[in-house]
C-alpha atoms as a PDB file:
ATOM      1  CA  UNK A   1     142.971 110.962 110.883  1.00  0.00           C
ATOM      2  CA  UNK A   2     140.084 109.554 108.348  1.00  0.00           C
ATOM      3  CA  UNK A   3     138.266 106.299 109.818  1.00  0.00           C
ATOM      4  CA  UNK A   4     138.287 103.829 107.711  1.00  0.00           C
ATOM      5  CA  UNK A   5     135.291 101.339 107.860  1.00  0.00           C
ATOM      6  CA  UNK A   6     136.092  98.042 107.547  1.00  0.00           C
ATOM      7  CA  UNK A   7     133.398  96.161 105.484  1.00  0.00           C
ATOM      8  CA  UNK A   8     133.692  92.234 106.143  1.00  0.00           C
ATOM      9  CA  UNK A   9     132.310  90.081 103.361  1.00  0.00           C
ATOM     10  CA  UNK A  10     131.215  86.139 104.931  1.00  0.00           C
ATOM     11  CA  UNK A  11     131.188  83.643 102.015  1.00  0.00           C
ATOM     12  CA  UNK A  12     129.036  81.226 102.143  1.00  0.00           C
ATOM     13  CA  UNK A  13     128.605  77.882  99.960  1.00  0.00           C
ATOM     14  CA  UNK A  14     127.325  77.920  97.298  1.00  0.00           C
ATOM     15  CA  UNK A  15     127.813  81.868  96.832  1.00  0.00           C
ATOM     16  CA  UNK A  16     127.084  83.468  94.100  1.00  0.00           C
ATOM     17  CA  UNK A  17     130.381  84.730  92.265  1.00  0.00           C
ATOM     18  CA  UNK A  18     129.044  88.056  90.785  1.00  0.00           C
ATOM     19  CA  UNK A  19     127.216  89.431  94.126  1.00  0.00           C
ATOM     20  CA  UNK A  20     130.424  88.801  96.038  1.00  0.00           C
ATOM     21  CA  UNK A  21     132.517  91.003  94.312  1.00  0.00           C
ATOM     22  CA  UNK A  22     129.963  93.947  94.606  1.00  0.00           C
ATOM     23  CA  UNK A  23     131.298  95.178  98.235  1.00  0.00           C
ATOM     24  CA  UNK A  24     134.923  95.005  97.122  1.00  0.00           C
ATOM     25  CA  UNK A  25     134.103  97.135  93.688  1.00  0.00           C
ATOM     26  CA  UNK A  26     131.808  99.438  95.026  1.00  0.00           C
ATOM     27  CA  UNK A  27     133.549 100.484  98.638  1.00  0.00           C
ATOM     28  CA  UNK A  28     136.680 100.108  96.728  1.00  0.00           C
ATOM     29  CA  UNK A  29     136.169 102.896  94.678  1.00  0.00           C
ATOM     30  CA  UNK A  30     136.051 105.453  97.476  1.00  0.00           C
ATOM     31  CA  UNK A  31     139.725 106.715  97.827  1.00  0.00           C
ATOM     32  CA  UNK A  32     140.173 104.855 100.823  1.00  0.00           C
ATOM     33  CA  UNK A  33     137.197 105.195 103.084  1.00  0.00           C
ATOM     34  CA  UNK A  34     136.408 101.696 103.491  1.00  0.00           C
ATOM     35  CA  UNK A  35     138.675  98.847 103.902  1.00  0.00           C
ATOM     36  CA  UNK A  36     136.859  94.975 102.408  1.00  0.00           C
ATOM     37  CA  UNK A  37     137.868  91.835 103.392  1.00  0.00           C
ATOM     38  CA  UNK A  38     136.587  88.323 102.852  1.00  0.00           C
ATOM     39  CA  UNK A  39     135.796  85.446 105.014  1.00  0.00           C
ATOM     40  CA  UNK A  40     134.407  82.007 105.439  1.00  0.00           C
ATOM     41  CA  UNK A  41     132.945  80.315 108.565  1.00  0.00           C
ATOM     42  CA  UNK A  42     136.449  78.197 108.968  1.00  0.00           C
ATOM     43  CA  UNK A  43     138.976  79.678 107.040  1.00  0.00           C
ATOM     44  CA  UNK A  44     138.902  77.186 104.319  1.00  0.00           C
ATOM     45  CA  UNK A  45     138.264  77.576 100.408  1.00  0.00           C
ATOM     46  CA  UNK A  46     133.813  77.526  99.625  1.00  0.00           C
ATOM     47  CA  UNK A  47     132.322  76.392  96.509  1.00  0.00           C
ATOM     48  CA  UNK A  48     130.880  78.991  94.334  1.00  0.00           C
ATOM     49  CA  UNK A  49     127.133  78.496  92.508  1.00  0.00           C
ATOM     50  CA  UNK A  50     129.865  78.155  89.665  1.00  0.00           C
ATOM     51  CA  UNK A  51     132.187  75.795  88.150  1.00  0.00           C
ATOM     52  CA  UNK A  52     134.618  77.058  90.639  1.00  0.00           C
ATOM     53  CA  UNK A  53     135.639  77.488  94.294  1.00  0.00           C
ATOM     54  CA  UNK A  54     136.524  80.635  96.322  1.00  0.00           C
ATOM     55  CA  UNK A  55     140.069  80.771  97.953  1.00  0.00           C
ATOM     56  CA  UNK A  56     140.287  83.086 100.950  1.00  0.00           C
ATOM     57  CA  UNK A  57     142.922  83.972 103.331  1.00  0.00           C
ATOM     58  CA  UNK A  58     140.494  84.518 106.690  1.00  0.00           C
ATOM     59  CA  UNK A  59     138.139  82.464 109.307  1.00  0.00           C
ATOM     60  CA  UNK A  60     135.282  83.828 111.037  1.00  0.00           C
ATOM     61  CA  UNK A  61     137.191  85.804 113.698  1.00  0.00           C
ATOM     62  CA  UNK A  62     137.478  88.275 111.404  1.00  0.00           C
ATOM     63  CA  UNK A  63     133.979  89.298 111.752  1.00  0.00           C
ATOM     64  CA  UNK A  64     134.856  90.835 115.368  1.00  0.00           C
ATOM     65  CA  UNK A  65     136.502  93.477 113.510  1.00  0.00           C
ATOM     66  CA  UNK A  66     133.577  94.703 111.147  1.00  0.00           C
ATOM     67  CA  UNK A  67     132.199  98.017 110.985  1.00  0.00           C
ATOM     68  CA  UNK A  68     129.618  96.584 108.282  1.00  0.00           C
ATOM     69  CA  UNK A  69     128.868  92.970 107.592  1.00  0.00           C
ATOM     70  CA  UNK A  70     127.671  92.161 103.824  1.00  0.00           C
ATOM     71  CA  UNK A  71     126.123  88.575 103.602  1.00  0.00           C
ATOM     72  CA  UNK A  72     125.664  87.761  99.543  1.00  0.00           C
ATOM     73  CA  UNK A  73     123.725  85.053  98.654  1.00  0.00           C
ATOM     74  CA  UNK A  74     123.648  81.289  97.968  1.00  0.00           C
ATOM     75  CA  UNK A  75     122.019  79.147  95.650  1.00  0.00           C
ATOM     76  CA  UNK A  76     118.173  78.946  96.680  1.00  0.00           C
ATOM     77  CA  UNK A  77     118.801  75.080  97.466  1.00  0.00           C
ATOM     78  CA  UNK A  78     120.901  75.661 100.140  1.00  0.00           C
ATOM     79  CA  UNK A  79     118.646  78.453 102.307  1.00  0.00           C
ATOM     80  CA  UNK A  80     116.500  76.830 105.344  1.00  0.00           C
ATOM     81  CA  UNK A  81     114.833  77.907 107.960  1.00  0.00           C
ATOM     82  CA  UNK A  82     117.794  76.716 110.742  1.00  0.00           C
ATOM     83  CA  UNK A  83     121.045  77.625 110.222  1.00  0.00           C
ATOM     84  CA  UNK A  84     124.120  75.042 109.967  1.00  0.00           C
ATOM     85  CA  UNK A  85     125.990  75.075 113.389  1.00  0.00           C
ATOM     86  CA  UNK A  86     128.920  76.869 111.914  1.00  0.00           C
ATOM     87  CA  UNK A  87     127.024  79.456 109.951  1.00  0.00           C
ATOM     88  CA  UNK A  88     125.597  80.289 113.640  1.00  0.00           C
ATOM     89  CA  UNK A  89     129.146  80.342 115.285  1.00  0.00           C
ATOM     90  CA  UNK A  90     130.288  82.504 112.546  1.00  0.00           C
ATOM     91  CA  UNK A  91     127.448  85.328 112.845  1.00  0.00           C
ATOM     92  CA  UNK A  92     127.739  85.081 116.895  1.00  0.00           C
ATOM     93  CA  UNK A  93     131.166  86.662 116.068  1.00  0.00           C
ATOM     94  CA  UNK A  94     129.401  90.012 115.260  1.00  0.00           C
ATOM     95  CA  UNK A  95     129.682  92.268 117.617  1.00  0.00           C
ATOM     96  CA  UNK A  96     126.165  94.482 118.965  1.00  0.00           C
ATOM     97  CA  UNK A  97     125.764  97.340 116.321  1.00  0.00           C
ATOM     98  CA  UNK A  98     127.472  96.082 113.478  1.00  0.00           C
ATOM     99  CA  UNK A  99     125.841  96.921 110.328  1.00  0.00           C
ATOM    100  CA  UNK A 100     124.790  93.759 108.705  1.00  0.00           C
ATOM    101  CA  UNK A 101     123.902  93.736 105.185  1.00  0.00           C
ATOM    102  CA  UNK A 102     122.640  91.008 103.027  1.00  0.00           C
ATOM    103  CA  UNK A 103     122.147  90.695  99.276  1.00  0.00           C
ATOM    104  CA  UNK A 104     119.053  88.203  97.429  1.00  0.00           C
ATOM    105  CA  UNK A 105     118.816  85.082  99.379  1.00  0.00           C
ATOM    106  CA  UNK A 106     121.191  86.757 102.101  1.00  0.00           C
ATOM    107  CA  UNK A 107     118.397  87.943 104.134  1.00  0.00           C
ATOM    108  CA  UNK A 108     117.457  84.280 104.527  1.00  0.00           C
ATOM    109  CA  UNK A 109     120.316  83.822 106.633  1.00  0.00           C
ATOM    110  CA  UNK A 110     119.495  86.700 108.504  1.00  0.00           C
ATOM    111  CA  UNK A 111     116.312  85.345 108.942  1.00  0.00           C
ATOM    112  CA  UNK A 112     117.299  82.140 110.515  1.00  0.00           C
ATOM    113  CA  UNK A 113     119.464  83.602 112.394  1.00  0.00           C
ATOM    114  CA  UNK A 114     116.977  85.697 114.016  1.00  0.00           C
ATOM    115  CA  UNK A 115     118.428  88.787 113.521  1.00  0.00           C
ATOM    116  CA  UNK A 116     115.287  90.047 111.104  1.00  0.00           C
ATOM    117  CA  UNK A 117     112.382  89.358 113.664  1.00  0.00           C
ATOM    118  CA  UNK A 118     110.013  92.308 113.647  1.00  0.00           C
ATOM    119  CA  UNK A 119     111.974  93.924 111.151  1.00  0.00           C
ATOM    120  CA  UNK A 120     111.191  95.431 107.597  1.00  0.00           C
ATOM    121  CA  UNK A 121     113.333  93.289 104.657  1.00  0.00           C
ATOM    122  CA  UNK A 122     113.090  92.398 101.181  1.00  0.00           C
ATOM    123  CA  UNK A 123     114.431  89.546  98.991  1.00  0.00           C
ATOM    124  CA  UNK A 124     114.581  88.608  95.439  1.00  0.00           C
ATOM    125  CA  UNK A 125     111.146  88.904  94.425  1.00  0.00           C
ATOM    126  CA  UNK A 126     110.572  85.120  93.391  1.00  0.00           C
ATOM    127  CA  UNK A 127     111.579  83.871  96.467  1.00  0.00           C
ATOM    128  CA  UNK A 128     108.865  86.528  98.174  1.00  0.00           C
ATOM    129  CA  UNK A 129     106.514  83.637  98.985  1.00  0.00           C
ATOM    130  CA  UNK A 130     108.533  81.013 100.375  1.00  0.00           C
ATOM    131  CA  UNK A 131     110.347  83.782 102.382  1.00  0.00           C
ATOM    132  CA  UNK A 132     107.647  84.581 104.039  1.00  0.00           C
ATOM    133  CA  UNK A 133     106.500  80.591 104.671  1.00  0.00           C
ATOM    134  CA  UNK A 134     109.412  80.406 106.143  1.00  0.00           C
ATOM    135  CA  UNK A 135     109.643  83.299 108.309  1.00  0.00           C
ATOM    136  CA  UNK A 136     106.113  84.604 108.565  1.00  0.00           C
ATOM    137  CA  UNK A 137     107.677  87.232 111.579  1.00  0.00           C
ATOM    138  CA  UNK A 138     109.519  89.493 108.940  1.00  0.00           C
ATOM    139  CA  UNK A 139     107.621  92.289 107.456  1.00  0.00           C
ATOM    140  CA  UNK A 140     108.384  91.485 104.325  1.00  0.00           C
ATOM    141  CA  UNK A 141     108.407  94.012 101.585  1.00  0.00           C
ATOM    142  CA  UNK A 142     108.858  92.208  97.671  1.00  0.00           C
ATOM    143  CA  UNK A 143     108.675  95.221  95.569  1.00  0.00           C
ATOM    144  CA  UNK A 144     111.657  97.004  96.542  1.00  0.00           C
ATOM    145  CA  UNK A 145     115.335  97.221  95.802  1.00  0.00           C
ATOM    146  CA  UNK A 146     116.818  97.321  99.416  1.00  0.00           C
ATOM    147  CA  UNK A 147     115.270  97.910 102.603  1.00  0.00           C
ATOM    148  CA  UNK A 148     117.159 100.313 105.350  1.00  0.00           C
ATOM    149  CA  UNK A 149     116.026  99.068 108.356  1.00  0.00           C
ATOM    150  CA  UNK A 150     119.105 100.720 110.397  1.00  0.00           C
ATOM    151  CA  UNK A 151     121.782  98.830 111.505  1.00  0.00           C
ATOM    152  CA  UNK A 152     120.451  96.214 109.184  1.00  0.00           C
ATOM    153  CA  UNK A 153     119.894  96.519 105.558  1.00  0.00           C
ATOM    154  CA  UNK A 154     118.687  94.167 103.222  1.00  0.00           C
ATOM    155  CA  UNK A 155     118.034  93.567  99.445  1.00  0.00           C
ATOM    156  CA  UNK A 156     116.711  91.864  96.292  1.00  0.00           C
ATOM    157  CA  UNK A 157     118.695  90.396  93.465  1.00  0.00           C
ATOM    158  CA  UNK A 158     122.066  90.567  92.166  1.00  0.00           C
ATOM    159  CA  UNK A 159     122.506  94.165  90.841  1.00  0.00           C
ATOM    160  CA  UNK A 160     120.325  95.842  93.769  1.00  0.00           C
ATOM    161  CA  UNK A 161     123.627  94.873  96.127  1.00  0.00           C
ATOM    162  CA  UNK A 162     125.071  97.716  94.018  1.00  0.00           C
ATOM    163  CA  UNK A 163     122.439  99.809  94.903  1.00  0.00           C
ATOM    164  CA  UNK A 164     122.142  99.017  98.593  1.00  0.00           C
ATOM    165  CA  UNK A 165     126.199  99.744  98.606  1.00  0.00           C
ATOM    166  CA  UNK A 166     126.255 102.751  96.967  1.00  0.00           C
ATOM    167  CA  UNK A 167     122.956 103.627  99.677  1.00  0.00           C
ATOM    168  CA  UNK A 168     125.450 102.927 102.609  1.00  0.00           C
ATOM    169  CA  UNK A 169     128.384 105.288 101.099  1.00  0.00           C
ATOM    170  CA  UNK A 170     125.919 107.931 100.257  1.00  0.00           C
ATOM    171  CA  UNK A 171     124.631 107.291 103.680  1.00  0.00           C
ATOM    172  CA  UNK A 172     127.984 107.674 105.290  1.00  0.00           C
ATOM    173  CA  UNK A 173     129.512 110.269 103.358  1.00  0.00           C
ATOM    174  CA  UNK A 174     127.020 111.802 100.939  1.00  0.00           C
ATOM    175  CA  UNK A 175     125.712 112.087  97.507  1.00  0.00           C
ATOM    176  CA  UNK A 176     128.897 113.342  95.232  1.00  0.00           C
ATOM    177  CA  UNK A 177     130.943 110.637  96.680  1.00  0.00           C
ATOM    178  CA  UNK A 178     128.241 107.577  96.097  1.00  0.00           C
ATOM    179  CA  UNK A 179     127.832 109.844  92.517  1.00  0.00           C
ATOM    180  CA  UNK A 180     131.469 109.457  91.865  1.00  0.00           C
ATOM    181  CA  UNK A 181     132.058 106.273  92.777  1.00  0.00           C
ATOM    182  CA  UNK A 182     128.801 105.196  90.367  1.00  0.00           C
ATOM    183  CA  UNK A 183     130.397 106.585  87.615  1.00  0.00           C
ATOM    184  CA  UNK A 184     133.661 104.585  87.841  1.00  0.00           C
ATOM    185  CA  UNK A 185     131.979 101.684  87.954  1.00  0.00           C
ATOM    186  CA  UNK A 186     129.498 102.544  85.250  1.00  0.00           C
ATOM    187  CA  UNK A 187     125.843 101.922  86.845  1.00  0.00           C
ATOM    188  CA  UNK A 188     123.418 104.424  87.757  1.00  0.00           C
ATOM    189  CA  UNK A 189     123.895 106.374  90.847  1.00  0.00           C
ATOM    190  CA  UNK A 190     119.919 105.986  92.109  1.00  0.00           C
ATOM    191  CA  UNK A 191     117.729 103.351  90.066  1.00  0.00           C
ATOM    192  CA  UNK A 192     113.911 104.324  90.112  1.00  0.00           C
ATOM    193  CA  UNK A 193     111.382 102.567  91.247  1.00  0.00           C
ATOM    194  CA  UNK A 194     111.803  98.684  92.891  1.00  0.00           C
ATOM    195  CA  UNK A 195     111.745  95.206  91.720  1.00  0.00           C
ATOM    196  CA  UNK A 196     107.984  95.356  90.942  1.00  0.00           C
ATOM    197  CA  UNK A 197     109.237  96.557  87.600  1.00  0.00           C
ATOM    198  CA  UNK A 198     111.340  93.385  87.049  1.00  0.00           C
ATOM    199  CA  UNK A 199     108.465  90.841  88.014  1.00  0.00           C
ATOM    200  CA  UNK A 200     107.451  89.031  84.618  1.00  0.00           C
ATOM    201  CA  UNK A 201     104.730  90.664  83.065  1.00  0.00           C
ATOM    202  CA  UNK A 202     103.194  90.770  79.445  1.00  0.00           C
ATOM    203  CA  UNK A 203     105.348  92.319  77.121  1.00  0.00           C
ATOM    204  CA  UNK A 204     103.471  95.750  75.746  1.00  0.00           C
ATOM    205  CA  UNK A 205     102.471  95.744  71.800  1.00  0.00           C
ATOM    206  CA  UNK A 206     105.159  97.004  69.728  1.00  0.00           C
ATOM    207  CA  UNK A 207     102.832 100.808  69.685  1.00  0.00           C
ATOM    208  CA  UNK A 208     102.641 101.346  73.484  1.00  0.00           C
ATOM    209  CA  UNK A 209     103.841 104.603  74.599  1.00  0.00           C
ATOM    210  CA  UNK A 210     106.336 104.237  77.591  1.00  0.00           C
ATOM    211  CA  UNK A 211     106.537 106.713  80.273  1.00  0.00           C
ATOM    212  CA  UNK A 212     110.369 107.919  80.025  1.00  0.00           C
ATOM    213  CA  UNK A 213     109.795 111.494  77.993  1.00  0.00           C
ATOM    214  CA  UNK A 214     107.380 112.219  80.830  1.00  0.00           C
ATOM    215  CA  UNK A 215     109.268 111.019  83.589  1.00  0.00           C
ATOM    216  CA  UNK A 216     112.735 112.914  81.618  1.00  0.00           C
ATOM    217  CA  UNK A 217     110.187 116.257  81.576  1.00  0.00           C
ATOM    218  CA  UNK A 218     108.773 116.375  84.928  1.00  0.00           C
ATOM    219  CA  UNK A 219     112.167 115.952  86.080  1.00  0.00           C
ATOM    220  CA  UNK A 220     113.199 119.057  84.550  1.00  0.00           C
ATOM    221  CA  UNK A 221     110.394 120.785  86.147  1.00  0.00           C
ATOM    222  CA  UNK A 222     110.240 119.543  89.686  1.00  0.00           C
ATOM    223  CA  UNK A 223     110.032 122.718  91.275  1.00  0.00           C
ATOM    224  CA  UNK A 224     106.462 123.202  89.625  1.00  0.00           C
ATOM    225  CA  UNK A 225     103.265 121.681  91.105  1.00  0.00           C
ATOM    226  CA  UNK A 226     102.796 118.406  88.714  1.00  0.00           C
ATOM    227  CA  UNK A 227      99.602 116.966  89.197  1.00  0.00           C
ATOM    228  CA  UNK A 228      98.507 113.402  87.786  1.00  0.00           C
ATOM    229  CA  UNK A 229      96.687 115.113  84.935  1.00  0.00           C
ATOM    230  CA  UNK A 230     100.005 116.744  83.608  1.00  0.00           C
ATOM    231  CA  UNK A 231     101.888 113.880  83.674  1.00  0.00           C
ATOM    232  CA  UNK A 232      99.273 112.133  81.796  1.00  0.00           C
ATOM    233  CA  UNK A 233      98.455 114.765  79.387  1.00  0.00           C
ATOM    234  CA  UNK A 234     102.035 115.122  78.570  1.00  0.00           C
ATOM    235  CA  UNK A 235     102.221 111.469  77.443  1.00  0.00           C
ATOM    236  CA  UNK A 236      99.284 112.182  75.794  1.00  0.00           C
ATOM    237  CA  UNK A 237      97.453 109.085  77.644  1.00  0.00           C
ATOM    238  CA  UNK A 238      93.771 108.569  80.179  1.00  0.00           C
ATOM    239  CA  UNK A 239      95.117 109.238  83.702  1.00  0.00           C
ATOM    240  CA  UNK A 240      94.296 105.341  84.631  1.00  0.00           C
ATOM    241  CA  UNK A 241      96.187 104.194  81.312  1.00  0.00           C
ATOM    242  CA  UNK A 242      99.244 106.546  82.776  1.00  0.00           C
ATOM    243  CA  UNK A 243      99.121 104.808  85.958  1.00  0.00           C
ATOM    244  CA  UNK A 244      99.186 101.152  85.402  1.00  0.00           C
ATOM    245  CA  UNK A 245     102.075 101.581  82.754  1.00  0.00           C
ATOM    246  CA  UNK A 246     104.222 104.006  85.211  1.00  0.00           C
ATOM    247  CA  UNK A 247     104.103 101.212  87.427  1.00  0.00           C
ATOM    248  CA  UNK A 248     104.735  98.406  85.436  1.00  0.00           C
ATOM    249  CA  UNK A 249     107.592 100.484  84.152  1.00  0.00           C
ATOM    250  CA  UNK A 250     108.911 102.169  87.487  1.00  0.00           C
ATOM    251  CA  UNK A 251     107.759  99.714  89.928  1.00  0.00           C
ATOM    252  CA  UNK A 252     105.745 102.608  92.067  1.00  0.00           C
ATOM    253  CA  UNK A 253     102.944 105.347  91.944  1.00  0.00           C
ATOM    254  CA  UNK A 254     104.087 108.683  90.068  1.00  0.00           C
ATOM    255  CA  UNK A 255     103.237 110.333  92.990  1.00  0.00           C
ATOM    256  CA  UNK A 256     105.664 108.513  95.290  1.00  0.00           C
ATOM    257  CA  UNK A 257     108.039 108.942  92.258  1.00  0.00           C
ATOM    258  CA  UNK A 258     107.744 112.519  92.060  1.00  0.00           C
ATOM    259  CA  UNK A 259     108.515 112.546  95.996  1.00  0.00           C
ATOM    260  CA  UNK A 260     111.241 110.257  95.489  1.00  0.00           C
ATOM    261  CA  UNK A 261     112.924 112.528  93.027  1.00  0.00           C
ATOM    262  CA  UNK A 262     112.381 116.151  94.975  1.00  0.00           C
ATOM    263  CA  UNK A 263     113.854 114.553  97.805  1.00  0.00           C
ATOM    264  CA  UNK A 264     117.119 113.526  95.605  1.00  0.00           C
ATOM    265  CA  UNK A 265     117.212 116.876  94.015  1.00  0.00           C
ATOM    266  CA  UNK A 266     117.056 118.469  97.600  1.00  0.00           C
ATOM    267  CA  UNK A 267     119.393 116.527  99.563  1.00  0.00           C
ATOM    268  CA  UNK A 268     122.203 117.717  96.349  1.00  0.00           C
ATOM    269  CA  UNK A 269     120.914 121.198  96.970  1.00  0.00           C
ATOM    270  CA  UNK A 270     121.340 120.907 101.092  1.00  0.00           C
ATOM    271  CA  UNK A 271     125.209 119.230 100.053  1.00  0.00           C
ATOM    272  CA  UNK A 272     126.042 121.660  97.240  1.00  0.00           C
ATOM    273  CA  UNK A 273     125.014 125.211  98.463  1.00  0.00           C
ATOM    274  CA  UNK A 274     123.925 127.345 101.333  1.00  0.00           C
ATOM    275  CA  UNK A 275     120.378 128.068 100.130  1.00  0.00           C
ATOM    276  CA  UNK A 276     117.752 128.362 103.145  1.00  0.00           C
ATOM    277  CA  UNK A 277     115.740 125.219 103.612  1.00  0.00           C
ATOM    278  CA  UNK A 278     112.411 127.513 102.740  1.00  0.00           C
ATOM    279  CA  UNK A 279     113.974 128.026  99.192  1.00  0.00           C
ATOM    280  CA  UNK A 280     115.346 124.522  98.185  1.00  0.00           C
ATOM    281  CA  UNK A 281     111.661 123.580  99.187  1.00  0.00           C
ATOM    282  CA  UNK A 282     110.270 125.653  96.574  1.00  0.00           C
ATOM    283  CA  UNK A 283     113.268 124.523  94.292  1.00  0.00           C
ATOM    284  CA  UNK A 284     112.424 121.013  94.454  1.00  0.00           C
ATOM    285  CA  UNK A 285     108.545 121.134  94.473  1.00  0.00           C
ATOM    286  CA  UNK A 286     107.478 121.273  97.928  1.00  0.00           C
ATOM    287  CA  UNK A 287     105.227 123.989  98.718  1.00  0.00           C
ATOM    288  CA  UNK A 288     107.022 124.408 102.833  1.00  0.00           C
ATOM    289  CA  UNK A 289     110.234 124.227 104.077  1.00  0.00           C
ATOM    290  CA  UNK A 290     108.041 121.640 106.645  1.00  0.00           C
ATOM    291  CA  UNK A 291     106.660 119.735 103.919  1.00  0.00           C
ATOM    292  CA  UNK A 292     110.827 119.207 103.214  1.00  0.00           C
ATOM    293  CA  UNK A 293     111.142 118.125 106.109  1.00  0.00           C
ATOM    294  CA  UNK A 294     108.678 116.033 106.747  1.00  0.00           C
ATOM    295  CA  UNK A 295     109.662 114.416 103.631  1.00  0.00           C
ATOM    296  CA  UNK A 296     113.266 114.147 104.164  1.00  0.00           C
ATOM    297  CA  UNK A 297     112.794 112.938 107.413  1.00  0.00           C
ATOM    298  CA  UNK A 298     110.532 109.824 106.247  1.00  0.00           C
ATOM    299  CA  UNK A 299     113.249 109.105 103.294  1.00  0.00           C
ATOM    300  CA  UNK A 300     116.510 109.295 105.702  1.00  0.00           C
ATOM    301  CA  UNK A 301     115.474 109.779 109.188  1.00  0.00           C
ATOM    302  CA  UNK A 302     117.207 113.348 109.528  1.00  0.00           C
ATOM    303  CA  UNK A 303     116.402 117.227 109.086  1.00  0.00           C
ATOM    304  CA  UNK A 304     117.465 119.359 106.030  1.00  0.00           C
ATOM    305  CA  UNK A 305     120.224 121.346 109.000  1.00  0.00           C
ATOM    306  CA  UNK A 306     121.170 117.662 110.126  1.00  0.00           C
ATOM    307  CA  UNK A 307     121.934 116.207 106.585  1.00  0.00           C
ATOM    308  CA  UNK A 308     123.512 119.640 105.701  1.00  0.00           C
ATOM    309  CA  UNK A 309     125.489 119.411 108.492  1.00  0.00           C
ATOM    310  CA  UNK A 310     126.938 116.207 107.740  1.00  0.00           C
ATOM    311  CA  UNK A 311     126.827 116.074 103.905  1.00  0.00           C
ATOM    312  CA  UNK A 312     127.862 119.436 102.716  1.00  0.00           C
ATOM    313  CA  UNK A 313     130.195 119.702 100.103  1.00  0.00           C
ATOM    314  CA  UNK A 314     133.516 122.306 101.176  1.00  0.00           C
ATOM    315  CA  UNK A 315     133.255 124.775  98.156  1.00  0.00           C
END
């Protein structure tokens, strides 16, 4: 029989309505695979960052049952550097293991609670600096959307708990599902780049040139050697010019971009069909089948014959 993982949301007060909802719609949409419940640290009703409160049927005991814990956030006001007593006596509840995943000012519970010491996280990126006042032992890392730091993930603002849930079913049972499930819930499967392309900035002239034909182009030829000079040249702009607005506009180098998307375009090609790691390599871009998977390894942690493996889709 199919295991279903049990996903236990912990509401706190003064949670944020929108971001609480994102574990039931997202694992929802998997045909089963994951079962979401809701809790508070007694059982009782908490009040929202809204003009309402938030009924639930279950205390904190239902946290010994979790395969994943998601923690969504609460109004900035309420996040400090100790924990209330019952916040504390809730989390103990989680048993060694548990995935543990927080959303904006979630990882600031985390935080206090110790569980992010030594650890890589992120938060929403205008809380970056009191974050890391507050907790100056947390590597913490502003200008992306989530942070994987298995068996504890965390990430930035509202929408990015979408992408950190549809990272977990990917994760757990590959690309077409987390694909499928995206498109019933209309949002994008992957989001380039991080946050860094959210942080206010000064809006271009009304004639700057963006970067999306030449991102939509070199994405049709990934499997050709695309140097910084041909991504410039195609958007017809200096190579320094290119840079700066690719990363005000995708939140990261185009080189780490381009890596980024040969990686996504290999793991489908490792899920989908049965070509030899040497040729999806020169599919995708990579000159080796080690450069793949050296790559592939530093995105996910696994070999190309691992993630195959575990991933592939029965044709």
């Amino acid at each position: 029989m199919r295991h279903v993982e049990r996903v236990v949301v912990l509401a706190l007060d003064g949670v944020y309505p929108f971001e609480l909802g994102i574990p039931s719609r997202i694992f929802g949409a998997t045909d089963g695979r994951y079962e979401v419940v809701t809790c508070t640290v007694d059982g009782k009703p908490v009040r929202s960052n809204a003009d309402f409160s938030v009924m639930v049927e279950r205390g904190p005991e239902v946290l010994r049952t979790a395969d994943t814990v998601v923690i969504p956030p609460i109004t900035p006001d309420s996040v400090t550097a100790e924990l209330p007593a019952e916040v504390t006596a809730a989390l103990a509840q989680i048993r060694p293991g548990t995935r543990i995943v927080s959303i904006c000012t979630g990882a600031f519970v985390l935080a206090a609670a110790g569980l992010l010491e030594g650890r890589r996280a992120t938060t929403h990126w205008q809380l970056a600096d009191q974050f890391r006042r507050m907790f100056p032992h947390v590597s913490l890392d502003p200008d992306v959307l989530f942070v994987d730091d298995d068996p504890i993930l965390t990430s930035a603002g509202a929408a990015s708990g979408v992408d950190a849930c549809l990272h977990i079913v990917r994760k757990d049972h590959g690309s077409a599902l987390a694909n499928s499930v995206a498109r019933r819930c209309v949002v994008p499967p992957w989001r380039d780049g991080g946050q860094a392309q959210y942080i206010e900035q000064p809006v271009p002239g009304p004639t700057a040139t963006g970067t999306a034909a030449t991102r939509q182009w070199a994405l049709e030829r990934l499997g050709e050697p695309l140097a910084l000079a041909d991504l410039a040249g195609h958007a017809r702009m200096s190579l320094r010019t290119f840079a700066r607005r690719f990363g005000d506009e995708v939140g990261m180098s185009p080189g780490r971009w381009l890596i980024q998307q040969r990686v996504a375009r290999a793991r489908h090609l490792l899920e989908s069909s049965d070509l030899p790691v040497d040729q999806i390599a020169g599919e995708v871009g990579f000159a080796t089948g080690a450069s793949l998977r050296q790559h592939l390894h530093a995105a996910i942690g696994v070999s190309p014959q691992a993630y195959r493996r575990t991933f592939q889709t029965a044709r």
